[in-house]
Protein backbone atom coordinates (compact mmCIF):
# COMPACT_ATOMS: atom_id res chain seq x y z
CA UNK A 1 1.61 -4.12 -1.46
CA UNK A 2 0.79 -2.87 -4.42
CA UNK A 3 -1.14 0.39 -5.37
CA UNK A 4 -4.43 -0.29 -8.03
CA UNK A 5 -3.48 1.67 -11.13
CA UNK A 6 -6.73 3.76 -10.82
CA UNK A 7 -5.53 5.20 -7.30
CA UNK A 8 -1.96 5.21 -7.71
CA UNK A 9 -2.74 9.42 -8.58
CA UNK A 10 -3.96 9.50 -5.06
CA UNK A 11 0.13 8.76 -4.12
CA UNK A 12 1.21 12.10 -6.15
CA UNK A 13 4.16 14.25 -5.04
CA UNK A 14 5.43 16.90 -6.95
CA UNK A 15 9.54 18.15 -6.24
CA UNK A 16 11.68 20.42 -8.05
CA UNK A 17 12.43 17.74 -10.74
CA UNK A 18 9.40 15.88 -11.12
CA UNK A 19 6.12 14.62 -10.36
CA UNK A 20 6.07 11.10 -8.73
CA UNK A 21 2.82 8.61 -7.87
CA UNK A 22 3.73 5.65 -5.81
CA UNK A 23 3.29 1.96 -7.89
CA UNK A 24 3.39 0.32 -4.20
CA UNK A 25 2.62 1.39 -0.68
CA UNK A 26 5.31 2.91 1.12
CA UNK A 27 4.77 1.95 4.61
CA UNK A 28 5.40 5.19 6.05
CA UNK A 29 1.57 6.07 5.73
CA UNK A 30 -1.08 6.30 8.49
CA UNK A 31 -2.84 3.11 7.44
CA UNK A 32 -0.22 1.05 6.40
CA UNK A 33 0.37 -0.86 9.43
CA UNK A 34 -3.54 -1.91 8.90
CA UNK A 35 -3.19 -2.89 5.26
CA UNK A 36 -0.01 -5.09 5.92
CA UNK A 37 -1.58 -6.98 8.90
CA UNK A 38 -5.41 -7.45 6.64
CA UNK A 39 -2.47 -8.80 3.57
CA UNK A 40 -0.69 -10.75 6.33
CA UNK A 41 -4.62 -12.05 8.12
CA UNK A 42 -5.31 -13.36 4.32
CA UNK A 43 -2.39 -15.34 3.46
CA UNK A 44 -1.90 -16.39 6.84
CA UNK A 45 -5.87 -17.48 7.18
CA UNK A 46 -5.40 -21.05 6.08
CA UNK A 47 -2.72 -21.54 9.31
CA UNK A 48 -4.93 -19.67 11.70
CA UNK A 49 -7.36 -21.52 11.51
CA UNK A 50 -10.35 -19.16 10.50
């Protein structure tokens, strides 16, 4: 899942070597189990029924 452009500075880390912002979501965050299953709810709508 991609991270909007505008927020990817939100994703910052800073090591010894570099500063790095995340370009996609790495699932290890608190919220990403919500954001996969809305992604999954959306392509998966026309299936379920909704």
């Amino acid at each position: 899942i991609e991270v909007s452009p505008e927020d990817q500075f939100k994703t910052a880390f800073t090591t010894p070597w570099a500063t790095f912002a995340y370009s996609r979501m790495p699932f290890g965050l608190t919220n990403a189990g919500t954001t996969f299953q809305r992604a999954m709810d959306l392509a998966f709508k026309v299936m379920m029924g909704k």
